[in-house]
C-alpha atoms as a PDB file:
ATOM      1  CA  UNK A   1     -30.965  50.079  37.298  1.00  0.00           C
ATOM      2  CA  UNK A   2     -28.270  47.936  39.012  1.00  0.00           C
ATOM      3  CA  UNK A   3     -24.253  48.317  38.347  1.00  0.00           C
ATOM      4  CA  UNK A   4     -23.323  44.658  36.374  1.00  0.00           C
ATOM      5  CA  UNK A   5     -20.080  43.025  35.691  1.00  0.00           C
ATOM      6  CA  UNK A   6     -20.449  41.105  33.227  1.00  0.00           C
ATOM      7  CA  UNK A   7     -17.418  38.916  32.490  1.00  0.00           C
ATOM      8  CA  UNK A   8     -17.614  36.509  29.519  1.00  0.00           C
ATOM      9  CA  UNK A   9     -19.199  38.087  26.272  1.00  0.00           C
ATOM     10  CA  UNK A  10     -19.438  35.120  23.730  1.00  0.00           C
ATOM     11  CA  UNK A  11     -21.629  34.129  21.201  1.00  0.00           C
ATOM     12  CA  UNK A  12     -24.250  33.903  24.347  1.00  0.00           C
ATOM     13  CA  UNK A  13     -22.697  36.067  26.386  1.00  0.00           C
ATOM     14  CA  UNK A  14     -22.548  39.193  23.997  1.00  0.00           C
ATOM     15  CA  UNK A  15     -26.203  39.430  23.671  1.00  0.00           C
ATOM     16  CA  UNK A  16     -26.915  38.845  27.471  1.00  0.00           C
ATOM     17  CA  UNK A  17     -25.147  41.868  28.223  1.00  0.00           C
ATOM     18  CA  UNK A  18     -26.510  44.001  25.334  1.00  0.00           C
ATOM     19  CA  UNK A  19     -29.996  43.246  26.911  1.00  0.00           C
ATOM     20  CA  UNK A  20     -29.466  44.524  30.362  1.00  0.00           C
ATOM     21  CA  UNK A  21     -27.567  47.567  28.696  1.00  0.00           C
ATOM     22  CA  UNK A  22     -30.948  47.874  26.605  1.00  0.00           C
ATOM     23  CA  UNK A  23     -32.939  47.407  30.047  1.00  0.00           C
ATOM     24  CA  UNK A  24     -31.175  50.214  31.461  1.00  0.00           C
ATOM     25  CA  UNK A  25     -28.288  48.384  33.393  1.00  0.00           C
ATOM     26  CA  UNK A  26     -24.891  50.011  34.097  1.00  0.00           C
ATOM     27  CA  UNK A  27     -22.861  47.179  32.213  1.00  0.00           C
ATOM     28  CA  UNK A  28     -19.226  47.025  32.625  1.00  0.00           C
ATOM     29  CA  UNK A  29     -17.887  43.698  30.991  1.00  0.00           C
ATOM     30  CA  UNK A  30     -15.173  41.801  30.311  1.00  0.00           C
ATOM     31  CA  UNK A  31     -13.606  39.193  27.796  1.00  0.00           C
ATOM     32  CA  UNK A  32     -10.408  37.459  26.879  1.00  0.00           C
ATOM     33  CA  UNK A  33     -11.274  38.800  23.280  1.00  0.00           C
ATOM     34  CA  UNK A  34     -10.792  41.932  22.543  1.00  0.00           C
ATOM     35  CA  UNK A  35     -13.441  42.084  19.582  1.00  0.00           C
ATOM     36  CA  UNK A  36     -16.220  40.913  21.992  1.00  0.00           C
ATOM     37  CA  UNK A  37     -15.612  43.472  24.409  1.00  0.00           C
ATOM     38  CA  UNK A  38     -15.741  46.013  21.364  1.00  0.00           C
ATOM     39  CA  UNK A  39     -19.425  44.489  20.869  1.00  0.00           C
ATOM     40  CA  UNK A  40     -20.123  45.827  24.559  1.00  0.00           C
ATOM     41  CA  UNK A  41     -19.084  49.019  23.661  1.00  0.00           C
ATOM     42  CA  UNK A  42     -20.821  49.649  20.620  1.00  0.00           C
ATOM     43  CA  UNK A  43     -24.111  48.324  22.655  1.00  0.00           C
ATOM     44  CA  UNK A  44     -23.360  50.998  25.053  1.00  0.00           C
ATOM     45  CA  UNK A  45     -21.677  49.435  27.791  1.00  0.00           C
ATOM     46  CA  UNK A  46     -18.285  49.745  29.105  1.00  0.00           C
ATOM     47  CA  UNK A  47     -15.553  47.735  28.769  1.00  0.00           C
ATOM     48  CA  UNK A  48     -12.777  46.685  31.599  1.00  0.00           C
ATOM     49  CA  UNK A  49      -9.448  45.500  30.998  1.00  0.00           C
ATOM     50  CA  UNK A  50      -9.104  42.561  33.911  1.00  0.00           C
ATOM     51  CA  UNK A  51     -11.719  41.032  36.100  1.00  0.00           C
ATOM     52  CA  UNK A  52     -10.817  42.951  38.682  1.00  0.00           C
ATOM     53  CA  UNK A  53     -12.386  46.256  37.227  1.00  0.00           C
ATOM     54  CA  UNK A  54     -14.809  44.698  35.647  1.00  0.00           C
ATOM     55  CA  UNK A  55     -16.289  43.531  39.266  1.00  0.00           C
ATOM     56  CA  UNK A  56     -15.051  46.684  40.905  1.00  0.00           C
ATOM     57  CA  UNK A  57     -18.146  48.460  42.402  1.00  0.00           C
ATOM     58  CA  UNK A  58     -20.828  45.885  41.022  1.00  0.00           C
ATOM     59  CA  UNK A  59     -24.206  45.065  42.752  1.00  0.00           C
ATOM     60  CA  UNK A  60     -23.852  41.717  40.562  1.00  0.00           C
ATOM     61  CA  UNK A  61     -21.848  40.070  38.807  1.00  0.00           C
ATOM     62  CA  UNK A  62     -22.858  37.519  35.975  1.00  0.00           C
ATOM     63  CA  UNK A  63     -20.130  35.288  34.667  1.00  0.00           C
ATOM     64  CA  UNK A  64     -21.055  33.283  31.099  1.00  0.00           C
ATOM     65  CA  UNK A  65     -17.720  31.403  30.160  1.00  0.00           C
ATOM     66  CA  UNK A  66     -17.012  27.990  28.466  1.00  0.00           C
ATOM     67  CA  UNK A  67     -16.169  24.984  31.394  1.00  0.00           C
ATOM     68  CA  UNK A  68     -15.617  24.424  34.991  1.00  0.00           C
ATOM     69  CA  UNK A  69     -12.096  25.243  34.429  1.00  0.00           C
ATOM     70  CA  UNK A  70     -12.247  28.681  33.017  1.00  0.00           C
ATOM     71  CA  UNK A  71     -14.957  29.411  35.956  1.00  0.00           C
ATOM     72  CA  UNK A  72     -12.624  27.855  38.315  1.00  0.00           C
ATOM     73  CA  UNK A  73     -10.431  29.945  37.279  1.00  0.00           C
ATOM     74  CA  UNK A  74     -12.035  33.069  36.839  1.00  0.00           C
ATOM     75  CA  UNK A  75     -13.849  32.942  40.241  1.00  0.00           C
ATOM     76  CA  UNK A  76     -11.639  31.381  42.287  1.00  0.00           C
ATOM     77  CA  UNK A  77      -8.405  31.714  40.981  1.00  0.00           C
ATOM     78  CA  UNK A  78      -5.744  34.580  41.169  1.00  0.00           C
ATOM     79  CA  UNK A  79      -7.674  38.340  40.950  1.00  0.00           C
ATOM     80  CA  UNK A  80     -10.278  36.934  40.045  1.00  0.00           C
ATOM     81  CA  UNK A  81     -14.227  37.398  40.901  1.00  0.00           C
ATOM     82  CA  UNK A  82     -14.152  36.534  44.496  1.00  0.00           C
ATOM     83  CA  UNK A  83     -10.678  38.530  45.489  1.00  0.00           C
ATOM     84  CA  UNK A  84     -11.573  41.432  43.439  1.00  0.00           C
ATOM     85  CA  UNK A  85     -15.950  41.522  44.903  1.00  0.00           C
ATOM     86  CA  UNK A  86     -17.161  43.554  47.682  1.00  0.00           C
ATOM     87  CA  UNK A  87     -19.056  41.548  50.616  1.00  0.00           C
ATOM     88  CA  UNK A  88     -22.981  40.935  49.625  1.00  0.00           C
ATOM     89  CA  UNK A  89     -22.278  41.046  46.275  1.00  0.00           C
ATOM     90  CA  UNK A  90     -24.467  38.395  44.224  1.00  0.00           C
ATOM     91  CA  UNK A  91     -22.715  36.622  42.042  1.00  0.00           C
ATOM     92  CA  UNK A  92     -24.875  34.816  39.214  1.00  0.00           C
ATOM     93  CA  UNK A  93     -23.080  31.889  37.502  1.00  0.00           C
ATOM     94  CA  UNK A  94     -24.958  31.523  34.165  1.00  0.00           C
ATOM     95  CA  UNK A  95     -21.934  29.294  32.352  1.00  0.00           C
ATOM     96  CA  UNK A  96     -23.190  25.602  31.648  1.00  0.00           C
ATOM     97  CA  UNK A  97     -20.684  23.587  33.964  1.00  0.00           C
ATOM     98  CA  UNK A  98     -19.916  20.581  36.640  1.00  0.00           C
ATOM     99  CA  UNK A  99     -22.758  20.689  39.538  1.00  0.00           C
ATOM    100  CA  UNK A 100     -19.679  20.292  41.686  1.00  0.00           C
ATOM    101  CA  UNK A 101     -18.047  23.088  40.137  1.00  0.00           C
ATOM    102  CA  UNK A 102     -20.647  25.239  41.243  1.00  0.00           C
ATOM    103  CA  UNK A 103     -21.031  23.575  44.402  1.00  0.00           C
ATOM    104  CA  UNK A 104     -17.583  24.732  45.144  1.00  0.00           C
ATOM    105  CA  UNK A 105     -18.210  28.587  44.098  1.00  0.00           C
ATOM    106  CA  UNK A 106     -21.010  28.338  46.432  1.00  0.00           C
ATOM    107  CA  UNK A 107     -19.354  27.720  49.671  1.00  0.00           C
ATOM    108  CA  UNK A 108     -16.224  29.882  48.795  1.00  0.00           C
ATOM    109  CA  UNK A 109     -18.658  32.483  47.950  1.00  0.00           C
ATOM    110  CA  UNK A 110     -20.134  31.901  51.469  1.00  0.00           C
ATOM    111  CA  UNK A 111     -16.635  32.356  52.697  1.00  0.00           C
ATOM    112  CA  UNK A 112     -16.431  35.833  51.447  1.00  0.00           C
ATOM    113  CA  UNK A 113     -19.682  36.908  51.962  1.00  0.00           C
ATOM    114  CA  UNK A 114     -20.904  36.955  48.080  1.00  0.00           C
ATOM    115  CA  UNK A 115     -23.925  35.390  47.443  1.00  0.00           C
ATOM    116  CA  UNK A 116     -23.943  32.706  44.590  1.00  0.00           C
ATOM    117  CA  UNK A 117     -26.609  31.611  42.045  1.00  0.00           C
ATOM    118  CA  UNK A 118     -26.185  29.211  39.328  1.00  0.00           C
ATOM    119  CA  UNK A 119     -28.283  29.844  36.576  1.00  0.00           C
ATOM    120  CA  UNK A 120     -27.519  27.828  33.029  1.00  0.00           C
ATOM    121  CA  UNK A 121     -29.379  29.355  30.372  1.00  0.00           C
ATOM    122  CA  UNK A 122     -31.034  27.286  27.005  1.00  0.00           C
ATOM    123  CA  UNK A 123     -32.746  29.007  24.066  1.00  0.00           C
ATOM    124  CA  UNK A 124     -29.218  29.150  21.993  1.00  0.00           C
ATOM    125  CA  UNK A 125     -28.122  32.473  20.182  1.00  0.00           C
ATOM    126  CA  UNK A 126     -31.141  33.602  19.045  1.00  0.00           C
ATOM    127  CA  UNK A 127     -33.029  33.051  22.804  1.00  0.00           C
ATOM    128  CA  UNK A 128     -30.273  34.783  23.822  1.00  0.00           C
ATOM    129  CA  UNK A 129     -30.975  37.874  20.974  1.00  0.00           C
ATOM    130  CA  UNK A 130     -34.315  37.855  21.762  1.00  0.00           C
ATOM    131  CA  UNK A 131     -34.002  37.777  25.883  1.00  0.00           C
ATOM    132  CA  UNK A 132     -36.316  34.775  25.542  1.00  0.00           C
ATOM    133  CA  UNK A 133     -33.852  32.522  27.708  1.00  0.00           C
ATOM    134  CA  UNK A 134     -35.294  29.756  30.039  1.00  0.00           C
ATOM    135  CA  UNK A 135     -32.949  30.025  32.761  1.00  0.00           C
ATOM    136  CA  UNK A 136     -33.051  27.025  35.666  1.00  0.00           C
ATOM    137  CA  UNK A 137     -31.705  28.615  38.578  1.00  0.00           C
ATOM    138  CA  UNK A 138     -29.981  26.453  41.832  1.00  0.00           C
ATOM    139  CA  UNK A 139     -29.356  28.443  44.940  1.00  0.00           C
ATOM    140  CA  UNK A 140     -31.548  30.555  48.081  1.00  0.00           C
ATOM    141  CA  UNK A 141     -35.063  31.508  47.419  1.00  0.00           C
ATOM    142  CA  UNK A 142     -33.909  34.736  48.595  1.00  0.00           C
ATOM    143  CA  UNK A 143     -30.790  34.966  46.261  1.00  0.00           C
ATOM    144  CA  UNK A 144     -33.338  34.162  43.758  1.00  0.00           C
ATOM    145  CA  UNK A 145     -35.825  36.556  44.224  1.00  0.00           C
ATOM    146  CA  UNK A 146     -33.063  39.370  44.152  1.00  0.00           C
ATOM    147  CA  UNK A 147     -32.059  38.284  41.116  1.00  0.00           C
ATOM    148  CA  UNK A 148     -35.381  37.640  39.235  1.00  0.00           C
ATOM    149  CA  UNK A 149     -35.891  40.895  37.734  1.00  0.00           C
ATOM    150  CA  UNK A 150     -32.370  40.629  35.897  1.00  0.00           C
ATOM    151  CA  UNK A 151     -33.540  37.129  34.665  1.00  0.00           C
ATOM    152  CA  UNK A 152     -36.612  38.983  33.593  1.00  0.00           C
ATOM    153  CA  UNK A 153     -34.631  40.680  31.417  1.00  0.00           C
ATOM    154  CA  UNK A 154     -33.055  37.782  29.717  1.00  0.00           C
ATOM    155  CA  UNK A 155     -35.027  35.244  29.642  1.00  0.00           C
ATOM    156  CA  UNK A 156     -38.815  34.724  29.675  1.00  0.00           C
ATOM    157  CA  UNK A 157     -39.027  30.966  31.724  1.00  0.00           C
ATOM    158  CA  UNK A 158     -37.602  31.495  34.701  1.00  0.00           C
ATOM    159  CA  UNK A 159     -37.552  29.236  37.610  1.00  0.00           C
ATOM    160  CA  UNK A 160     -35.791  28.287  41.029  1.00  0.00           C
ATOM    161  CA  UNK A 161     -34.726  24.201  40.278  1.00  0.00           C
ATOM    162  CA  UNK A 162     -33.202  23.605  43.930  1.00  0.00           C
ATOM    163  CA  UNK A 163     -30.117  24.822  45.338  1.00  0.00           C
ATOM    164  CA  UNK A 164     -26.687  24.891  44.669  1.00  0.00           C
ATOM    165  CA  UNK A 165     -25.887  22.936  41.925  1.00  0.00           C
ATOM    166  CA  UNK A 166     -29.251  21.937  41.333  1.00  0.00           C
ATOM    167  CA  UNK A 167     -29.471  24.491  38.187  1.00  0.00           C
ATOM    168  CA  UNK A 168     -26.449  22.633  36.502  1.00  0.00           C
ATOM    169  CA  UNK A 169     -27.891  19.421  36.991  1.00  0.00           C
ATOM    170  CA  UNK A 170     -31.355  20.475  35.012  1.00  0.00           C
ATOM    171  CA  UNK A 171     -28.996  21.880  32.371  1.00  0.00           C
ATOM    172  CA  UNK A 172     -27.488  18.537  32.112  1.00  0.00           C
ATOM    173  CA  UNK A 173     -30.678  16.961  31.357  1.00  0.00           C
ATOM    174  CA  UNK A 174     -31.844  19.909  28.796  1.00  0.00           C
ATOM    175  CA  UNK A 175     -28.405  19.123  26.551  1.00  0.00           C
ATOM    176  CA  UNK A 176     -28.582  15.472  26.951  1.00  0.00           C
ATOM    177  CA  UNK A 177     -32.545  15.541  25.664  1.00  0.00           C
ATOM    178  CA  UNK A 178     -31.640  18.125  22.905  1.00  0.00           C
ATOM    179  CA  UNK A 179     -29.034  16.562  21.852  1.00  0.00           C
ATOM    180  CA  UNK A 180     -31.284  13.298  21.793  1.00  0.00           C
ATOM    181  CA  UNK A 181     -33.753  15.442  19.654  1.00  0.00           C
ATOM    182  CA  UNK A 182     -31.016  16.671  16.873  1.00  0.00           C
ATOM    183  CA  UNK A 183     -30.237  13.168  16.144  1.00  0.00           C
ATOM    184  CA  UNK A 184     -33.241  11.927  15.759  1.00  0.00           C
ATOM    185  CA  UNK A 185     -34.345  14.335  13.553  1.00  0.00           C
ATOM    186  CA  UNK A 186     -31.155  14.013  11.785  1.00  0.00           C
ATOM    187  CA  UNK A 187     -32.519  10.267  11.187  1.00  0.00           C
ATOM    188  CA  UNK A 188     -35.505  11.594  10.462  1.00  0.00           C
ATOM    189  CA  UNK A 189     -34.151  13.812   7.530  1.00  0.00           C
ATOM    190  CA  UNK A 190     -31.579  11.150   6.381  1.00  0.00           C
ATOM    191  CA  UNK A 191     -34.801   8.917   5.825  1.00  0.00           C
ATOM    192  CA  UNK A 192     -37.354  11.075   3.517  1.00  0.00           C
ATOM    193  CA  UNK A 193     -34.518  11.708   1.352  1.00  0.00           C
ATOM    194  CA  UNK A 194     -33.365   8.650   0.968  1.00  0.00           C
ATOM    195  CA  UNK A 195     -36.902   7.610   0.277  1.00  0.00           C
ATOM    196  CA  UNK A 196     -37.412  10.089  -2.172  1.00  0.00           C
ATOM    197  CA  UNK A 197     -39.294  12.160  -0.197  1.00  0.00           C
ATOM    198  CA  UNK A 198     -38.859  15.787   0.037  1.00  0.00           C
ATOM    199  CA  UNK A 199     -37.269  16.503   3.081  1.00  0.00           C
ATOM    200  CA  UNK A 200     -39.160  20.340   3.637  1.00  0.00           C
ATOM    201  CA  UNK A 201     -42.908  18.763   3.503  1.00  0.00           C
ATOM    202  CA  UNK A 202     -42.417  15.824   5.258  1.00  0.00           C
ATOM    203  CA  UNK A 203     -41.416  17.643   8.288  1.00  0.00           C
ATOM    204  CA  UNK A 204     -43.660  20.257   8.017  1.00  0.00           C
ATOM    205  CA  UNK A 205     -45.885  17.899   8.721  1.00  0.00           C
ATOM    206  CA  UNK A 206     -44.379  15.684  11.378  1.00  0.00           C
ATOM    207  CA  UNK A 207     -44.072  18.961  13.021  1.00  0.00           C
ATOM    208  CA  UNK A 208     -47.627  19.738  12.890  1.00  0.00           C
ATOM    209  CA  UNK A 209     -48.628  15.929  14.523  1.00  0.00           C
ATOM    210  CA  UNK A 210     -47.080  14.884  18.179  1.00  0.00           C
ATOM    211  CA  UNK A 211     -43.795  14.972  17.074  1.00  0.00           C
ATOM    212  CA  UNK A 212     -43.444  18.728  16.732  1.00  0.00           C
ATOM    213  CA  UNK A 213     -41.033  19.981  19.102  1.00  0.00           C
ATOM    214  CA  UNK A 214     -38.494  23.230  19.194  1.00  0.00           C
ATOM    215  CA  UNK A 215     -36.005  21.506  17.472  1.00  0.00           C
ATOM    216  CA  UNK A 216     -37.869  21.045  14.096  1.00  0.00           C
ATOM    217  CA  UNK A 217     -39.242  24.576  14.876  1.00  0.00           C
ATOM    218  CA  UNK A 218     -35.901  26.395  15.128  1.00  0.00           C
ATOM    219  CA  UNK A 219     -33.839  24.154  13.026  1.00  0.00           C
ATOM    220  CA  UNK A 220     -35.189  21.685  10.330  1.00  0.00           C
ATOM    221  CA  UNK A 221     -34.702  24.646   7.736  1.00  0.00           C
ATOM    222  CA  UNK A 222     -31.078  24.862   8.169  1.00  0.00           C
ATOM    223  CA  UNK A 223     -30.479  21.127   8.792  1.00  0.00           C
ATOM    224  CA  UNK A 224     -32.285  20.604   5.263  1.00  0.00           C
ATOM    225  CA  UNK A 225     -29.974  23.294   4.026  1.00  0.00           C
ATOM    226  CA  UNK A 226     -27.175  21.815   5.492  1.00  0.00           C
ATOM    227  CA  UNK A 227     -25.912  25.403   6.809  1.00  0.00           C
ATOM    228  CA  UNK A 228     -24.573  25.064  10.252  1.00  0.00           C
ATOM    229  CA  UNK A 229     -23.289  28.146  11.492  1.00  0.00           C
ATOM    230  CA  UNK A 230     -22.959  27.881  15.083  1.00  0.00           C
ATOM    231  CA  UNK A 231     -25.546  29.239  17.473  1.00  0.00           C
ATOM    232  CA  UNK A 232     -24.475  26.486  19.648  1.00  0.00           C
ATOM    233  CA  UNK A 233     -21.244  24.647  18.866  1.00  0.00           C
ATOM    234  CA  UNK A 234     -20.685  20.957  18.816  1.00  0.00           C
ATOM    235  CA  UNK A 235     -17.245  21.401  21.232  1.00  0.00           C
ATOM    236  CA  UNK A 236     -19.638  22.809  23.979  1.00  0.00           C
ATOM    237  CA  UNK A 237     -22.397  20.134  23.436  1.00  0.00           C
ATOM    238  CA  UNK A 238     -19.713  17.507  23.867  1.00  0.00           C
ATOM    239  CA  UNK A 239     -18.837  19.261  27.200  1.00  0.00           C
ATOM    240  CA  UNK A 240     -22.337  19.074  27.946  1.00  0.00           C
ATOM    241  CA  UNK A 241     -22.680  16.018  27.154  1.00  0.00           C
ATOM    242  CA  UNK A 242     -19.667  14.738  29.578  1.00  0.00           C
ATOM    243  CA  UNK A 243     -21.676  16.365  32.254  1.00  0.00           C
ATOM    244  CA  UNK A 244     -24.599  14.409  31.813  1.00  0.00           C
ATOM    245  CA  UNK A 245     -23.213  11.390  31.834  1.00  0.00           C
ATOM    246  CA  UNK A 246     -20.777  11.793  35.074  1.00  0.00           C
ATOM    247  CA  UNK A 247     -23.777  13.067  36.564  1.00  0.00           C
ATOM    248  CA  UNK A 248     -25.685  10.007  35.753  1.00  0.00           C
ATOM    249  CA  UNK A 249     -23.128   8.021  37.063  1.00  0.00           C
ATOM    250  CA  UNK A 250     -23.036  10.402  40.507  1.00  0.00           C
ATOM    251  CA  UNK A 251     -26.588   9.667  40.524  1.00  0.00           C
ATOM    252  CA  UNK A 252     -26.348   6.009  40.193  1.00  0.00           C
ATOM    253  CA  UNK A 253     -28.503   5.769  37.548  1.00  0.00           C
ATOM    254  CA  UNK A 254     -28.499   4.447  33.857  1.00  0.00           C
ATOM    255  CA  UNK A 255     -28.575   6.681  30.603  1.00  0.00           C
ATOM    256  CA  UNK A 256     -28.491   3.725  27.643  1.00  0.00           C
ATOM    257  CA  UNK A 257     -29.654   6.448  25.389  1.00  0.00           C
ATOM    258  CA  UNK A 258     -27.617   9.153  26.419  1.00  0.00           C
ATOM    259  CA  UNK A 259     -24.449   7.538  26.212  1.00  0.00           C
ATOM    260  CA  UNK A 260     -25.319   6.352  22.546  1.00  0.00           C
ATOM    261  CA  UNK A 261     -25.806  10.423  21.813  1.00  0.00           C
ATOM    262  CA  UNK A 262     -22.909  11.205  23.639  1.00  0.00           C
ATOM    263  CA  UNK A 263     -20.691   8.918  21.338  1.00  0.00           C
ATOM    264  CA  UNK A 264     -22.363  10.475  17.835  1.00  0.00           C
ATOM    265  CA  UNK A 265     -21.361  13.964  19.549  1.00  0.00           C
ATOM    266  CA  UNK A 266     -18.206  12.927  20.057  1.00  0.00           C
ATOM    267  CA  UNK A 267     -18.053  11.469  16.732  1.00  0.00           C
ATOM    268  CA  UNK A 268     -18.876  14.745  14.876  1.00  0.00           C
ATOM    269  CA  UNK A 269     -15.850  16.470  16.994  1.00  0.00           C
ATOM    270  CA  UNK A 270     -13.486  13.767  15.472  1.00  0.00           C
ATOM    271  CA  UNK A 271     -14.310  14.049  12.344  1.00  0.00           C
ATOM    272  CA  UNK A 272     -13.280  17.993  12.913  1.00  0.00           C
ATOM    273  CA  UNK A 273     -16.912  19.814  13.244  1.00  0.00           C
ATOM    274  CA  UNK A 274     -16.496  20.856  16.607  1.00  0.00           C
ATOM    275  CA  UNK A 275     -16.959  24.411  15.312  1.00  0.00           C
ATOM    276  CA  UNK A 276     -20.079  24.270  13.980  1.00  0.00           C
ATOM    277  CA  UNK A 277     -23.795  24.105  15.140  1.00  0.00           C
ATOM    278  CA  UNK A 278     -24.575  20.898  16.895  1.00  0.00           C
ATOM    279  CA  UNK A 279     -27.501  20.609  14.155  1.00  0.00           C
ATOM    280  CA  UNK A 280     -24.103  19.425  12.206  1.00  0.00           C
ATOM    281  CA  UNK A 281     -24.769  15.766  13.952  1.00  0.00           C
ATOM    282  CA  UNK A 282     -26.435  15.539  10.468  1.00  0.00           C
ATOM    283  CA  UNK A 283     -23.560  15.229   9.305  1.00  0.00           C
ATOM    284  CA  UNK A 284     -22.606  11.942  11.271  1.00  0.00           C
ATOM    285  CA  UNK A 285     -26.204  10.473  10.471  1.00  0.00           C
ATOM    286  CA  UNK A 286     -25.060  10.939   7.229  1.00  0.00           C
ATOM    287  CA  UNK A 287     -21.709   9.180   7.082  1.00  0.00           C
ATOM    288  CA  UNK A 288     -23.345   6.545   8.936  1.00  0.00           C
ATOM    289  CA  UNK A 289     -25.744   5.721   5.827  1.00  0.00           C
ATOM    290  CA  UNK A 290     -23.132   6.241   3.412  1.00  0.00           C
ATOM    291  CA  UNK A 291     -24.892   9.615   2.007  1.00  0.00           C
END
């Protein structure tokens, strides 16, 4: 058992912490919403009413929150993580953000002697209900192997990418690649039914050929129904999505397709579905053809 603050307890973020209170983790968290820190609490952890005793007397900390900003913020800012954090504490960033973003926690974090990880997390809601997470970690081998048997308890593929920053930049190419996916098989779906064929065998069978892939498995049901209640929501993805492609650019190196994605993901948050599931870039396919 370890003592955890846990600050950030979203749609991801909720379940992460009910998992390590399941595990057997001393969970104190914290959240800008009051209803979400309610969901600790009925999962039987505590709650805290600022950062600062959420982080008070924590072996670890795990922060889950939107954007660089808010981590900026919530790290590095005013009471925050880094001011309120005892020396050797680890601090495990598991928020999808800027690899200079988490650069920059790094070597304040070094300042103060807290020990950082980055670890972005994919799998969506339901990897995060069912602690089946694969979690791409940047930072020491050491740092890392401290941490692994909390990651063991989220996630089930678990692995050390490089270090600082290096976890962000995997994440980067996970959303731009699942984002790829969703469109395609948005394409895909747009296609048998505009063909006349049923949407429901025709990719139960793609799925079963070399084109199978996590995507159809998790979502092609609810795509075909269009139901898109978010698990992951479009406003994030196009976050995501800007992260990829500044990286690319850090990188020097060209993303024709990813930029094309980018723009339908941007698209979908124009035309006001930023709140729902990015499986709603059906919904642009769909405008596209007219249907």
């Amino acid at each position: 058992m370890q003592k955890i603050g846990f600050i950030g307890l979203g749609i991801m973020g909720s379940h992460m912490a009910a998992n390590l209170v399941r595990a057997g983790h001393d969970v104190t968290g914290y959240d800008v919403v009051p209803a979400s820190v309610d969901k600790l609490l009925h999962a039987g952890g505590k709650p805290a009413p600022d950062i600062a005793s959420a982080v008070s007397g924590a072996e670890v900390i795990i922060t889950m929150l939107p954007d660089s900003p808010q981590v900026s913020e919530v790290v590095l800012g005013p009471s925050g993580v880094l001011e309120s954090a005892a020396a050797g504490v680890l601090l495990i960033d598991m928020s999808s953000i800027a690899p200079e973003t988490s650069l920059a926690v790094a070597a304040a974090g070094e300042e103060r002697g807290v020990r950082v990880l980055d670890a972005p997390v994919s799998g969506g809601e339901q990897g995060a209900i069912k602690a089946s997470l694969s979690i791409m970690v940047g930072g020491s081998a050491e740092d890392f192997e401290a941490a692994r048997p909390i990651f063991e308890d989220l996630g089930r593929t678990i692995v050390r990418v490089g270090g600082h920053g290096a976890g962000q930049t995997v994440k980067a190419a996970n959303q731009l690649m699942v984002a790829g996916i969703i469109t395609l098989v948005s394409e895909a779906i747009v296609l048998l039914e505009a063909s006349g064929v049923d949407g429901e065998r025709g990719l139960e069978v793609v799925a079963g050929g070399l084109a199978g892939n996590r995507i159809l498995d998790l979502k092609s049901a609810s795509m075909l129904a269009r139901q898109f209640d978010p698990g992951f929501r479009i406003d994030l993805h196009h976050k995501d999505m800007g992260i990829a492609l500044a990286s690319a650019r850090a990188a020097g190196v060209a993303l024709p397709v990813t930029g094309v994605v980018a723009q339908l993901v941007a698209a979908a948050r124009a035309q006001g579905n930023g709140s729902l599931d990015h499986s709603a870039l059906l919904k642009v396919v769909e405008q596209l053809s007219g249907r």
